[in-house]
N, C-alpha and C. Protein backbone atom coordinates (compact mmCIF):
# COMPACT_ATOMS: atom_id res chain seq x y z
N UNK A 1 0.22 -67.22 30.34
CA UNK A 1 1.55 -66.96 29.87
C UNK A 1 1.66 -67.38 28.41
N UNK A 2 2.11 -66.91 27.88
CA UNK A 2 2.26 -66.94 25.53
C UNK A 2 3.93 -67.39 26.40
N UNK A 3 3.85 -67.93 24.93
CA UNK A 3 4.95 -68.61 24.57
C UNK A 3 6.48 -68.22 24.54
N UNK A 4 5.93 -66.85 24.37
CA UNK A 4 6.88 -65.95 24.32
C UNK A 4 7.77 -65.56 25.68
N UNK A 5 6.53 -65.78 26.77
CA UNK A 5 6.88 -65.25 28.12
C UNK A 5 7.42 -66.16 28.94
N UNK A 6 6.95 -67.47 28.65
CA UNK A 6 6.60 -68.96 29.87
C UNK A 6 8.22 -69.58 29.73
N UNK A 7 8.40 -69.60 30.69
CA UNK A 7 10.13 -69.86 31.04
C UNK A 7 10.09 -71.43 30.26
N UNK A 8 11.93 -71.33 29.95
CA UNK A 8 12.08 -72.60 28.60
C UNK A 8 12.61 -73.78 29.89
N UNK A 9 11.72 -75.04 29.69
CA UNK A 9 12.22 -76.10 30.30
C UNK A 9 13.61 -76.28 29.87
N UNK A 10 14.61 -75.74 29.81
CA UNK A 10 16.20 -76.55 29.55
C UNK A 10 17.21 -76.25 30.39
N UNK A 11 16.60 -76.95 31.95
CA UNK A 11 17.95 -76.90 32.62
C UNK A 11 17.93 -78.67 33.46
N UNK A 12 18.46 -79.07 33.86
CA UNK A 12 18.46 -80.18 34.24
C UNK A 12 18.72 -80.17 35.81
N UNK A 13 18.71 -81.04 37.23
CA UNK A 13 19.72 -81.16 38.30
C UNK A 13 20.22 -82.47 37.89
N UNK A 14 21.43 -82.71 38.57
CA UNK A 14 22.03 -84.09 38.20
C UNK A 14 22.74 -84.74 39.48
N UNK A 15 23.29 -85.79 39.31
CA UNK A 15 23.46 -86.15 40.64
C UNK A 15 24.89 -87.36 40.35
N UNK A 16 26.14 -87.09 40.77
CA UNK A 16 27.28 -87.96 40.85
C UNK A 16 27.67 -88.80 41.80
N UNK A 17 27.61 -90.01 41.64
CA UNK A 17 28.09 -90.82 42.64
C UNK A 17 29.49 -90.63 42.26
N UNK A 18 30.30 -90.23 43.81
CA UNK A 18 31.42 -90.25 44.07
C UNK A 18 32.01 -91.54 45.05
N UNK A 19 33.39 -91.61 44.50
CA UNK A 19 33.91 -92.72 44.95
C UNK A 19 34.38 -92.68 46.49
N UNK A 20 34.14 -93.39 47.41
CA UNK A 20 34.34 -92.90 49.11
C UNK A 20 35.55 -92.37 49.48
N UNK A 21 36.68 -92.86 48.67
CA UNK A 21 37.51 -92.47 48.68
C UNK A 21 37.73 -90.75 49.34
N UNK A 22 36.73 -89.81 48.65
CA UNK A 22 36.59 -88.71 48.88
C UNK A 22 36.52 -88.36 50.08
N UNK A 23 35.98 -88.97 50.61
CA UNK A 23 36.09 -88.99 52.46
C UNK A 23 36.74 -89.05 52.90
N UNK A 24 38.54 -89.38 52.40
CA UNK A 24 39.53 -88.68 53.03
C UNK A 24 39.91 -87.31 52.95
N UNK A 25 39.06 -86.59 51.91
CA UNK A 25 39.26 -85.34 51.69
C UNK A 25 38.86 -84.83 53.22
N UNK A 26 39.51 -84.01 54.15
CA UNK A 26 39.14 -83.11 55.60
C UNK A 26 38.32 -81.75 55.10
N UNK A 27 38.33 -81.23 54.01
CA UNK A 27 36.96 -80.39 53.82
C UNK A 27 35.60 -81.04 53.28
N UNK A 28 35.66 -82.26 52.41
CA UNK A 28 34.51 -83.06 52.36
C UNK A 28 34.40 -82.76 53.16
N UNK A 29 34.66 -84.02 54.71
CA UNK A 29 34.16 -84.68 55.36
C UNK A 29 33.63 -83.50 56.22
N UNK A 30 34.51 -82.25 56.48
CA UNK A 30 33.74 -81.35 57.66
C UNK A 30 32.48 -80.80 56.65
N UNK A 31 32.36 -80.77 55.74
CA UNK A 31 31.04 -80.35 54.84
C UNK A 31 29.42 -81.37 55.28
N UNK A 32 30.17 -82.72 55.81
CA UNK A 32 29.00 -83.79 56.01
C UNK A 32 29.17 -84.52 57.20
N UNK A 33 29.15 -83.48 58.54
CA UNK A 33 28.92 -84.04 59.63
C UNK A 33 28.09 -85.46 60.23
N UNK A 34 27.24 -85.30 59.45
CA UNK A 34 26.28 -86.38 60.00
C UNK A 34 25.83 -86.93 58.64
N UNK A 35 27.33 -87.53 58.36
CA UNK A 35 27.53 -89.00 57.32
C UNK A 35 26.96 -90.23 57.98
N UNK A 36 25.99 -91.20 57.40
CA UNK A 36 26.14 -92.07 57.89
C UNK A 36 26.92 -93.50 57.10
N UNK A 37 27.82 -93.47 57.82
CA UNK A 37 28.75 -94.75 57.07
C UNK A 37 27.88 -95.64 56.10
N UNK A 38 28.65 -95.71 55.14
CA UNK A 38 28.28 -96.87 54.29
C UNK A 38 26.89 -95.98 53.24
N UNK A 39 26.96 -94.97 53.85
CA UNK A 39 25.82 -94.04 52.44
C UNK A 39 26.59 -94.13 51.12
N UNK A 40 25.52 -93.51 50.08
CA UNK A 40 26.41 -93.19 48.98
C UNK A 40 27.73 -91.36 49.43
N UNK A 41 28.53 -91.51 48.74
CA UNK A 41 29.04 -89.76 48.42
C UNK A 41 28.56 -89.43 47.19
N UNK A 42 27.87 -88.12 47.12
CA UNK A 42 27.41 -87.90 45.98
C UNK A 42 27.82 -85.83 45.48
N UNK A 43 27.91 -85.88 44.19
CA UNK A 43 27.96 -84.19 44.29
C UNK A 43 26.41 -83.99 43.88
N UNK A 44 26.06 -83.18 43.63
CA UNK A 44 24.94 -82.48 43.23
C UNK A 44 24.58 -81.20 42.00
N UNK A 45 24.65 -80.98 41.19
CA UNK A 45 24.64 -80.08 40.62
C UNK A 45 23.25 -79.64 39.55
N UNK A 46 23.16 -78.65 38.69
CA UNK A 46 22.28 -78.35 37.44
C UNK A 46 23.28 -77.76 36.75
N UNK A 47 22.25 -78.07 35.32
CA UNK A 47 23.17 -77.43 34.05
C UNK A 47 22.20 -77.39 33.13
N UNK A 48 22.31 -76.25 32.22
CA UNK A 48 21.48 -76.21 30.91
C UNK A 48 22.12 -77.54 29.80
N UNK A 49 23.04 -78.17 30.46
CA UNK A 49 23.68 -79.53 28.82
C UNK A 49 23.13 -80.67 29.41
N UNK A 50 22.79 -81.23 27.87
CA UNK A 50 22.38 -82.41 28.63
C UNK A 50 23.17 -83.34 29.81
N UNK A 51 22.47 -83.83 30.03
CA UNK A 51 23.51 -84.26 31.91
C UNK A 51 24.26 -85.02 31.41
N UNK A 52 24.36 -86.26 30.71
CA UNK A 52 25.79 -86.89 30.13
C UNK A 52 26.49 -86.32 29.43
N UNK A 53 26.43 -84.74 29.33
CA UNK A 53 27.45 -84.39 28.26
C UNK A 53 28.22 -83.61 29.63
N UNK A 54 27.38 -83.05 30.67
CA UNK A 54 27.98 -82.40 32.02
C UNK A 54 28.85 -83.11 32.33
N UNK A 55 28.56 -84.52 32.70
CA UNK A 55 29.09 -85.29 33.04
C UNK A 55 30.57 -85.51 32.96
N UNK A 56 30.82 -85.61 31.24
CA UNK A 56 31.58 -85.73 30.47
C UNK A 56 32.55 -84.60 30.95
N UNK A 57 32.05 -83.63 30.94
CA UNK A 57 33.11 -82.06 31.22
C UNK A 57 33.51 -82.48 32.35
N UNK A 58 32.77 -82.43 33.54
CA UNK A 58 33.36 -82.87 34.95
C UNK A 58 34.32 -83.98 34.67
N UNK A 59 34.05 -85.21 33.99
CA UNK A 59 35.37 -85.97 34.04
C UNK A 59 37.21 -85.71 33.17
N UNK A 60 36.30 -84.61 32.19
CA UNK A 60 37.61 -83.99 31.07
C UNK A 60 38.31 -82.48 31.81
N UNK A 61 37.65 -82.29 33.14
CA UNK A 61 38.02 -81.41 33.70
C UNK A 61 37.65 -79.78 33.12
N UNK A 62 36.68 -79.75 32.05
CA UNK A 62 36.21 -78.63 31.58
C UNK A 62 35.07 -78.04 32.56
N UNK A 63 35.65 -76.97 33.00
CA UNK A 63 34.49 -76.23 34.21
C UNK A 63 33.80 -76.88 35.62
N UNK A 64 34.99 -77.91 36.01
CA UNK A 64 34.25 -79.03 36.64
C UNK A 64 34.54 -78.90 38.18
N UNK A 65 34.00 -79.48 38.84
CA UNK A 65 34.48 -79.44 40.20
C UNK A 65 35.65 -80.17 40.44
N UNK A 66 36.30 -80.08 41.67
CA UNK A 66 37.35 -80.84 41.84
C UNK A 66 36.71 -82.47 42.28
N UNK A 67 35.78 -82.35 43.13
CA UNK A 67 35.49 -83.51 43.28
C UNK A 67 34.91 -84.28 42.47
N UNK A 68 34.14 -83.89 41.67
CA UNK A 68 33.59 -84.73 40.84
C UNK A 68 33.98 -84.77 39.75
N UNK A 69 35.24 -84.25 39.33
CA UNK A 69 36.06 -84.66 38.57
C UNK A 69 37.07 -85.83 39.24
N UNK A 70 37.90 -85.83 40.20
CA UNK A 70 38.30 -86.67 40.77
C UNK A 70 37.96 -88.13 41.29
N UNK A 71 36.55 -87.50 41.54
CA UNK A 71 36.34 -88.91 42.07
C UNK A 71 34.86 -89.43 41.77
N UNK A 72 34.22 -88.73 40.50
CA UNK A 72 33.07 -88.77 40.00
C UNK A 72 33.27 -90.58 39.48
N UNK A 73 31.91 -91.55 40.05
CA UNK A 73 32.05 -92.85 39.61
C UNK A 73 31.25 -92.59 38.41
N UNK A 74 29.84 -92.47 38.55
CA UNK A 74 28.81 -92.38 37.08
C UNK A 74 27.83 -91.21 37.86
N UNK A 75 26.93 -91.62 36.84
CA UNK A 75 25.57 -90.53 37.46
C UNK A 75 24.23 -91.68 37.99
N UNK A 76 23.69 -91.32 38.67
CA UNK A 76 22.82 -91.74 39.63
C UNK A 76 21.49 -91.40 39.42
N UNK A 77 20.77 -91.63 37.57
CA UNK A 77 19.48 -91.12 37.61
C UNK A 77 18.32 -91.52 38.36
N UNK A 78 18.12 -92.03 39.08
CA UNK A 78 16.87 -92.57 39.66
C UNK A 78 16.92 -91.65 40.85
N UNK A 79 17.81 -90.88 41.04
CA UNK A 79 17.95 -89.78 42.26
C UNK A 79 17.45 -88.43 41.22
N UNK A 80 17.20 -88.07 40.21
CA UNK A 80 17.14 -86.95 39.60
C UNK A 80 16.30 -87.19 38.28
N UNK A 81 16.17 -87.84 37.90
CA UNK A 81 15.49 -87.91 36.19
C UNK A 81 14.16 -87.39 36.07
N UNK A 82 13.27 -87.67 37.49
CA UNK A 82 12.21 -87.27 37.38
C UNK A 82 11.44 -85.83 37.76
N UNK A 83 12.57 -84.87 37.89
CA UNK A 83 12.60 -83.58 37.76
C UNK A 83 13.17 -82.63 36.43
N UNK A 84 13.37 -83.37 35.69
CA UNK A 84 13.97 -82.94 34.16
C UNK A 84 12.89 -83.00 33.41
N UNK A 85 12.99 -82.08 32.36
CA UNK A 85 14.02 -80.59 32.74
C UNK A 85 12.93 -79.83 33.62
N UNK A 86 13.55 -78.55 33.41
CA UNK A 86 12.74 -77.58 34.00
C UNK A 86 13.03 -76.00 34.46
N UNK A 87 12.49 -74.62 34.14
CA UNK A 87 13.19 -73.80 34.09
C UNK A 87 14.27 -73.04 35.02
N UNK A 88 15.18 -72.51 34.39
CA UNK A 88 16.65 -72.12 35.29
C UNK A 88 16.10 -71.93 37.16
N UNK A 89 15.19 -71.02 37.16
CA UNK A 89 15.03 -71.01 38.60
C UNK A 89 15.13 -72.27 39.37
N UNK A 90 13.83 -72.59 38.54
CA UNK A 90 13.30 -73.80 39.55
C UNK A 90 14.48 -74.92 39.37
N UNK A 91 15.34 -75.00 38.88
CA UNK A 91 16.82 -76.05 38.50
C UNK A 91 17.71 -75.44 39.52
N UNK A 92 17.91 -74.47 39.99
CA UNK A 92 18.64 -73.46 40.92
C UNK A 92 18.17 -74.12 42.17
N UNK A 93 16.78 -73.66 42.19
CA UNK A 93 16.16 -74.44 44.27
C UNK A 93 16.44 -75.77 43.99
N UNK A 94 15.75 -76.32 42.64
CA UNK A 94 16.02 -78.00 42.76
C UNK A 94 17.34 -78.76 43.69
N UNK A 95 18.27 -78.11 42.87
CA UNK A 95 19.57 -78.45 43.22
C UNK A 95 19.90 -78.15 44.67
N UNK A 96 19.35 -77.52 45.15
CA UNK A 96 19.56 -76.85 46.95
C UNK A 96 19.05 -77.88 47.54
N UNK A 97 17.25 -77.99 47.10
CA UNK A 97 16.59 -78.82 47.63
C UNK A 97 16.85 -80.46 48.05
N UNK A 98 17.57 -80.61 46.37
CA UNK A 98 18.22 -82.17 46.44
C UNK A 98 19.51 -82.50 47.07
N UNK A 99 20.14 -81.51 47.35
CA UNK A 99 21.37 -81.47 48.02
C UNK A 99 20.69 -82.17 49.48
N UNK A 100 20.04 -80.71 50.26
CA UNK A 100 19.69 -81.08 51.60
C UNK A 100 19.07 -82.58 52.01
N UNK A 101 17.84 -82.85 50.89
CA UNK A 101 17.35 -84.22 51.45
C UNK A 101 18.19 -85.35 51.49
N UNK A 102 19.57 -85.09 50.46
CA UNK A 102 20.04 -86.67 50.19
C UNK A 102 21.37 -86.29 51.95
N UNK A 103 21.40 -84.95 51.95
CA UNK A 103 22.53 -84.88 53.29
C UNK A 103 21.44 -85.19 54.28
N UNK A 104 20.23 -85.10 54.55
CA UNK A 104 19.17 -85.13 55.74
C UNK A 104 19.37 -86.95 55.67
N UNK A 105 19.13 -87.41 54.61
CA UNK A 105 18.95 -89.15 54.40
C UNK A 105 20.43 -89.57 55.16
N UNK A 106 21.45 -89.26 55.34
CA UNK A 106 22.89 -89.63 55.69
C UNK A 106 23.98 -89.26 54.77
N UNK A 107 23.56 -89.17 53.54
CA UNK A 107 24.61 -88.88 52.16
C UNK A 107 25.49 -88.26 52.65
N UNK A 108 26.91 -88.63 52.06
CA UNK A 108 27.98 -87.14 52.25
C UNK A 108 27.84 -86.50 50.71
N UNK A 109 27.40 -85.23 50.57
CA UNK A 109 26.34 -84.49 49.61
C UNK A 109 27.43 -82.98 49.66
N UNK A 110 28.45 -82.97 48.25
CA UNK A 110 28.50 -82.04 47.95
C UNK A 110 28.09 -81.14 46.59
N UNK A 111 27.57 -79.81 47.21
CA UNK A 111 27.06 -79.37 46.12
C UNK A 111 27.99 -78.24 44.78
N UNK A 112 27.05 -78.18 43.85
CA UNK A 112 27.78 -77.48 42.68
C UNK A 112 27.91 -76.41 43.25
């Protein structure tokens, strides 16, 4: 693959610890049947910006989710850093992928 062709590492997945609070939300919670108490809540997402600037939007409410604007605490790199970056596809499954394992672990895990 030339340089020209080989897909551009600049997309990121990222990962929000949300405040539990969110778990009174009744569509959370039916989203994460098999919560196990006392997990983290987390959203999940990718983005081509750097992830603290995502971040930033989700909390200024620019393009953001409701939840993780609402109830976004910080970001949670040691769940995600070591998949950055990497191209749009593979940032697309990432984000699926990391969704499912942290909901398989107990997480209540919503995604972008």
């Amino acid at each position: 693959m030339t340089k020209a062709t080989s897909p551009r590492l600049a997309h990121n997945v990222y990962v929000i610890e949300l405040d539990p609070r969110v778990l009174r939300d009744r569509r959370f919670r039916a989203r994460n049947p098999n919560y196990i108490d006392g997990k983290p809540c987390v959203y999940v997402g990718m983005t081509g910006l750097p992830v603290a600037e995502r971040f930033a939007n989700h909390r200024d409410g620019y393009k953001s989710n409701r939840y993780a604007q609402r109830y976004g605490v910080r970001l949670l790199p040691e769940l995600y850093e070591v998949f950055n970056p990497m191209p749009y596809e593979a940032a697309r499954q990432m984000e699926q992928d990391l969704a499912d394992e942290l909901q398989e672990k107990g997480y209540a895990v919503w995604q972008g």
